[in-house]
PDB file of N, CA and C in Angstrom:
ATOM      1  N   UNK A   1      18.227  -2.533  -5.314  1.00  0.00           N
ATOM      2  CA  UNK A   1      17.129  -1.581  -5.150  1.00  0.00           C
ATOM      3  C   UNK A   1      15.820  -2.355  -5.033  1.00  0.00           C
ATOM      4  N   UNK A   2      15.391  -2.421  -4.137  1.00  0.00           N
ATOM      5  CA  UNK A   2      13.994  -2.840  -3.521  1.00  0.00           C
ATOM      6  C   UNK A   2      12.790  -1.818  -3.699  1.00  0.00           C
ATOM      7  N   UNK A   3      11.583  -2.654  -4.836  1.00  0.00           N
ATOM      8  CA  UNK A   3      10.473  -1.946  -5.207  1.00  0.00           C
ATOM      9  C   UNK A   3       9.120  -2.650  -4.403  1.00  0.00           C
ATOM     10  N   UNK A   4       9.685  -2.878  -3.023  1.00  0.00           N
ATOM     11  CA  UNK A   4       8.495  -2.886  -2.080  1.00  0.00           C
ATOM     12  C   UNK A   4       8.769  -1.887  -0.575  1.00  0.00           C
ATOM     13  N   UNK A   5       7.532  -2.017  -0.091  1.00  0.00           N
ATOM     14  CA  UNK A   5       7.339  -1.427   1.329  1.00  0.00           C
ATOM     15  C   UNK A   5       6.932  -1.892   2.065  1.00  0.00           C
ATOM     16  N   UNK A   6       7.770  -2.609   3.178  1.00  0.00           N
ATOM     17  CA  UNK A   6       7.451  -3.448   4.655  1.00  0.00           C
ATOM     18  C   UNK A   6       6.456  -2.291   5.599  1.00  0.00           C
ATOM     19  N   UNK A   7       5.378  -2.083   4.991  1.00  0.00           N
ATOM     20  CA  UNK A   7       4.514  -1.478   6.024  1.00  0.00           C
ATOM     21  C   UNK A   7       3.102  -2.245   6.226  1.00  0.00           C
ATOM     22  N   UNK A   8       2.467  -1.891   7.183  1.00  0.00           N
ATOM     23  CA  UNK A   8       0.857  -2.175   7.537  1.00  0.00           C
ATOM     24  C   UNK A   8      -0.087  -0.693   6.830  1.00  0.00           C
ATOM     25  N   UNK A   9      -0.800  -0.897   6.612  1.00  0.00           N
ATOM     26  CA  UNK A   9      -1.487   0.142   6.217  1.00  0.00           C
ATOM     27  C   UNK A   9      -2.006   0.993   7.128  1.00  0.00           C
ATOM     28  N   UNK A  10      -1.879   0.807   8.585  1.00  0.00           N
ATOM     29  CA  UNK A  10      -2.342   1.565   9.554  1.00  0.00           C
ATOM     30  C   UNK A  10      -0.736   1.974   9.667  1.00  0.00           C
ATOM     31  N   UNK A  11       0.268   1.758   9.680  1.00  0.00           N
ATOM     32  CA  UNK A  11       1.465   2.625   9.581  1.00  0.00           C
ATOM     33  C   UNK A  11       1.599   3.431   8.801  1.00  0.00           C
ATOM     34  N   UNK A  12       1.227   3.369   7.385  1.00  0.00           N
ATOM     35  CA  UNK A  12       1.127   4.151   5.951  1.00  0.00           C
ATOM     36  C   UNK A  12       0.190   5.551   6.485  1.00  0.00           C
ATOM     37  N   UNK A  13      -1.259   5.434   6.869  1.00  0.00           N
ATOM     38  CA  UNK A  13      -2.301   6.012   7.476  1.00  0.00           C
ATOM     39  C   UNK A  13      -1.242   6.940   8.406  1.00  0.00           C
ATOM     40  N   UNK A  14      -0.246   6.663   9.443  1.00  0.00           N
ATOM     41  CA  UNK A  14       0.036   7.474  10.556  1.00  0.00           C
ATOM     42  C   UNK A  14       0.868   8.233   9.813  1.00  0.00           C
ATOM     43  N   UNK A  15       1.458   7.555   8.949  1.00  0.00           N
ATOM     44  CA  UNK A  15       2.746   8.592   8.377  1.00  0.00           C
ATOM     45  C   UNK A  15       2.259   9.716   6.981  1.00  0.00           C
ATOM     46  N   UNK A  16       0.682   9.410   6.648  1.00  0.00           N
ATOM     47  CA  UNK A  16       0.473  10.188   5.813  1.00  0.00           C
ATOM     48  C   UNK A  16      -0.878  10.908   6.621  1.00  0.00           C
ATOM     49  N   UNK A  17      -0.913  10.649   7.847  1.00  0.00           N
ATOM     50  CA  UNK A  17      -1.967  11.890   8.848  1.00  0.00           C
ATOM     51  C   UNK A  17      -3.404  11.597   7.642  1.00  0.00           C
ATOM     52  N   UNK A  18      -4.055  10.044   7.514  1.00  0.00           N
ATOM     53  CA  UNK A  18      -4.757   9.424   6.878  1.00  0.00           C
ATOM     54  C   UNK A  18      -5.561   8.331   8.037  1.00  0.00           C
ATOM     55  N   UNK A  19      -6.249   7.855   7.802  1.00  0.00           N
ATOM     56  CA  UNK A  19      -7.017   6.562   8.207  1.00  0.00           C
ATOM     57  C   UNK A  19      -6.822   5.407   7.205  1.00  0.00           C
ATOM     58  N   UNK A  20      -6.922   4.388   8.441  1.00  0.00           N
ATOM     59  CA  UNK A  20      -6.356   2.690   7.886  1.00  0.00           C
ATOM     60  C   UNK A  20      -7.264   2.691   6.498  1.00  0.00           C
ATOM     61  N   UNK A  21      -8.649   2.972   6.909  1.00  0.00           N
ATOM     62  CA  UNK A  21      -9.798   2.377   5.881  1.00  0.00           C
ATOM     63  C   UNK A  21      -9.523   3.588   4.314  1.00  0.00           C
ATOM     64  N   UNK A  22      -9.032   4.480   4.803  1.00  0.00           N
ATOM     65  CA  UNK A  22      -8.798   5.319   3.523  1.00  0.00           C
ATOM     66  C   UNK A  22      -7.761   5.022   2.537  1.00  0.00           C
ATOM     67  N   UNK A  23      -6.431   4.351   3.034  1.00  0.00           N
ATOM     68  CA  UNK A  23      -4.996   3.231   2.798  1.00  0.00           C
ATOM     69  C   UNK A  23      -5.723   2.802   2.396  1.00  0.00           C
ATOM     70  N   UNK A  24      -6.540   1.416   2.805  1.00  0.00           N
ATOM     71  CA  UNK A  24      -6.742   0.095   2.098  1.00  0.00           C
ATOM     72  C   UNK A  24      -7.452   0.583   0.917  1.00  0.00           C
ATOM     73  N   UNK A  25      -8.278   1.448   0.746  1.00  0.00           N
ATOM     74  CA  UNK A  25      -9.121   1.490  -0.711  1.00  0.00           C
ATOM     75  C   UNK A  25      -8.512   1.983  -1.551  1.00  0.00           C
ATOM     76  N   UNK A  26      -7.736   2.878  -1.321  1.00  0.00           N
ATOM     77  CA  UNK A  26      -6.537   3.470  -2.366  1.00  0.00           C
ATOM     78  C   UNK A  26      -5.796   1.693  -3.175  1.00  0.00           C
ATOM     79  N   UNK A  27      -5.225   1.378  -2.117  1.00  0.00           N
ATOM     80  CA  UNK A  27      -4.198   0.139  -2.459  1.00  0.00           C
ATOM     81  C   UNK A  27      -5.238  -0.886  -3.567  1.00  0.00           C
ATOM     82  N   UNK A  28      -5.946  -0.977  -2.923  1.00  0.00           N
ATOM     83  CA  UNK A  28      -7.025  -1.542  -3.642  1.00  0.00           C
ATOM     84  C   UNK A  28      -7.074  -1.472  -4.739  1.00  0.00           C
ATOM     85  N   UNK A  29      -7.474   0.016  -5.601  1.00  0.00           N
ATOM     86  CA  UNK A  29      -7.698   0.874  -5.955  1.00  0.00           C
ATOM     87  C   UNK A  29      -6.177   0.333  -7.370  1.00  0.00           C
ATOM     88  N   UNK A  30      -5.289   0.941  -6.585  1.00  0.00           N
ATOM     89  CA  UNK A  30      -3.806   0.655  -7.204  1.00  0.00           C
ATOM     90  C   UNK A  30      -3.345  -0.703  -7.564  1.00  0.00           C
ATOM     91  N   UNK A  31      -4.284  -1.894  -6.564  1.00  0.00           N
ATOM     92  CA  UNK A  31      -3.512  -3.248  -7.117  1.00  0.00           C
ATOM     93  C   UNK A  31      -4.707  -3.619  -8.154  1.00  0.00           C
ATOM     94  N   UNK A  32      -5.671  -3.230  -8.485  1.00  0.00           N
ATOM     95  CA  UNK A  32      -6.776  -3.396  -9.350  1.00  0.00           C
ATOM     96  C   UNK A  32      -6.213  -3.128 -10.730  1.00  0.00           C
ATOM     97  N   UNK A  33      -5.497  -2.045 -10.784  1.00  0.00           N
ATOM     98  CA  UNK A  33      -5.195  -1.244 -11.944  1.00  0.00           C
ATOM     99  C   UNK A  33      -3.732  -1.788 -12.579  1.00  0.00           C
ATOM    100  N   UNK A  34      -2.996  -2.589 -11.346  1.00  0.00           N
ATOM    101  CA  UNK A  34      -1.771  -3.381 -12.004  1.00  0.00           C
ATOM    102  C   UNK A  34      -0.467  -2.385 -11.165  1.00  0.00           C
ATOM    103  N   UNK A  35      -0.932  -1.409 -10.675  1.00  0.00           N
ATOM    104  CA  UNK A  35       0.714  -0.459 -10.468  1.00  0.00           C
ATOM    105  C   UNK A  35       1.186  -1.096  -9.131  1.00  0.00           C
ATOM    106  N   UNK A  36       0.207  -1.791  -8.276  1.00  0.00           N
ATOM    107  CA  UNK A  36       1.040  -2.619  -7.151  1.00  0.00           C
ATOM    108  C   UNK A  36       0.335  -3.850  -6.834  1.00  0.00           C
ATOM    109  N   UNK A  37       1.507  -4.369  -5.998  1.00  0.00           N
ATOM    110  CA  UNK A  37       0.480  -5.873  -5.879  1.00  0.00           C
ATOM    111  C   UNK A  37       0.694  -6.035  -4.048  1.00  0.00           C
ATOM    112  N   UNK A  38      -0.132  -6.170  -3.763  1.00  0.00           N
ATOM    113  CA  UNK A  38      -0.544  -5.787  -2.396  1.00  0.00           C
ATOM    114  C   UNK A  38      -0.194  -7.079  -1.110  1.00  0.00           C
ATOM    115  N   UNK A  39       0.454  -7.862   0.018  1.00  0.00           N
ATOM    116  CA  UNK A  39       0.611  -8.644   0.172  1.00  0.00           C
ATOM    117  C   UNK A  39       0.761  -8.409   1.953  1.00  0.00           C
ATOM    118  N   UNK A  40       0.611  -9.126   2.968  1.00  0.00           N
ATOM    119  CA  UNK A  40       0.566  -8.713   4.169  1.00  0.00           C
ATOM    120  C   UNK A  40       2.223  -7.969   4.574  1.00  0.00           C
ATOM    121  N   UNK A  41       1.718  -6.966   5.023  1.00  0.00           N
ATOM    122  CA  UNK A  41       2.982  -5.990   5.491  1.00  0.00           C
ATOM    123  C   UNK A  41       3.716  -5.829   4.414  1.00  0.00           C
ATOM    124  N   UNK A  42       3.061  -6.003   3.228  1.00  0.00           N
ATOM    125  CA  UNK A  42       4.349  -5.395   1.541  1.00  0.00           C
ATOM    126  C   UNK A  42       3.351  -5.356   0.889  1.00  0.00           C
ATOM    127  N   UNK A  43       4.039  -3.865   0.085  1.00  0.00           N
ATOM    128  CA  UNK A  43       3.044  -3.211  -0.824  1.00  0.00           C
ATOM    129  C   UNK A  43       4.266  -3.379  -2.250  1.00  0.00           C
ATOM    130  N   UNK A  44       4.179  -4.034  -3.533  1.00  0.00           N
ATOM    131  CA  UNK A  44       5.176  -4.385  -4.490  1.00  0.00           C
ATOM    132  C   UNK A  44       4.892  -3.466  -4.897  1.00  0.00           C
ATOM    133  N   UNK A  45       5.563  -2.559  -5.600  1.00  0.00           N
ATOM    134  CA  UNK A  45       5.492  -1.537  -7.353  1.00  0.00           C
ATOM    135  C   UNK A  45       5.927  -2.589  -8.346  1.00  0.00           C
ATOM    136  N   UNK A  46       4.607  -2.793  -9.370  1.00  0.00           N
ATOM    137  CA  UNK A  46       4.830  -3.777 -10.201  1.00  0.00           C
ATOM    138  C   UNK A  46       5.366  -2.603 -11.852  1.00  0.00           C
ATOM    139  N   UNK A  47       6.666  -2.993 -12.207  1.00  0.00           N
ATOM    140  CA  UNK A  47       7.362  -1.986 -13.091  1.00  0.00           C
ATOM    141  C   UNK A  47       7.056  -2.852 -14.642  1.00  0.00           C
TER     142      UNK A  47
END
């Protein structure tokens, strides 16, 4: 069981009917706080 996601954040954006720049600050947002750790084209869930 794999706790990452092979996406771009402008893919994340299309599939949640969002903008790239609205993704990245969230993630941001989320790897600041420890729940993911953010990496080109992978987003980790840190458990």
């Amino acid at each position: 069981q794999s706790n990452s996601i092979h996406k771009t954040h402008q893919q994340i954006a299309q599939e949640l009917n969002s903008s790239r720049e609205v993704i990245t600050r969230l993630l941001k947002k989320l790897e600041q706080r420890g729940v993911v750790k953010v990496n080109r084209n992978q987003i980790q869930l840190i458990s």
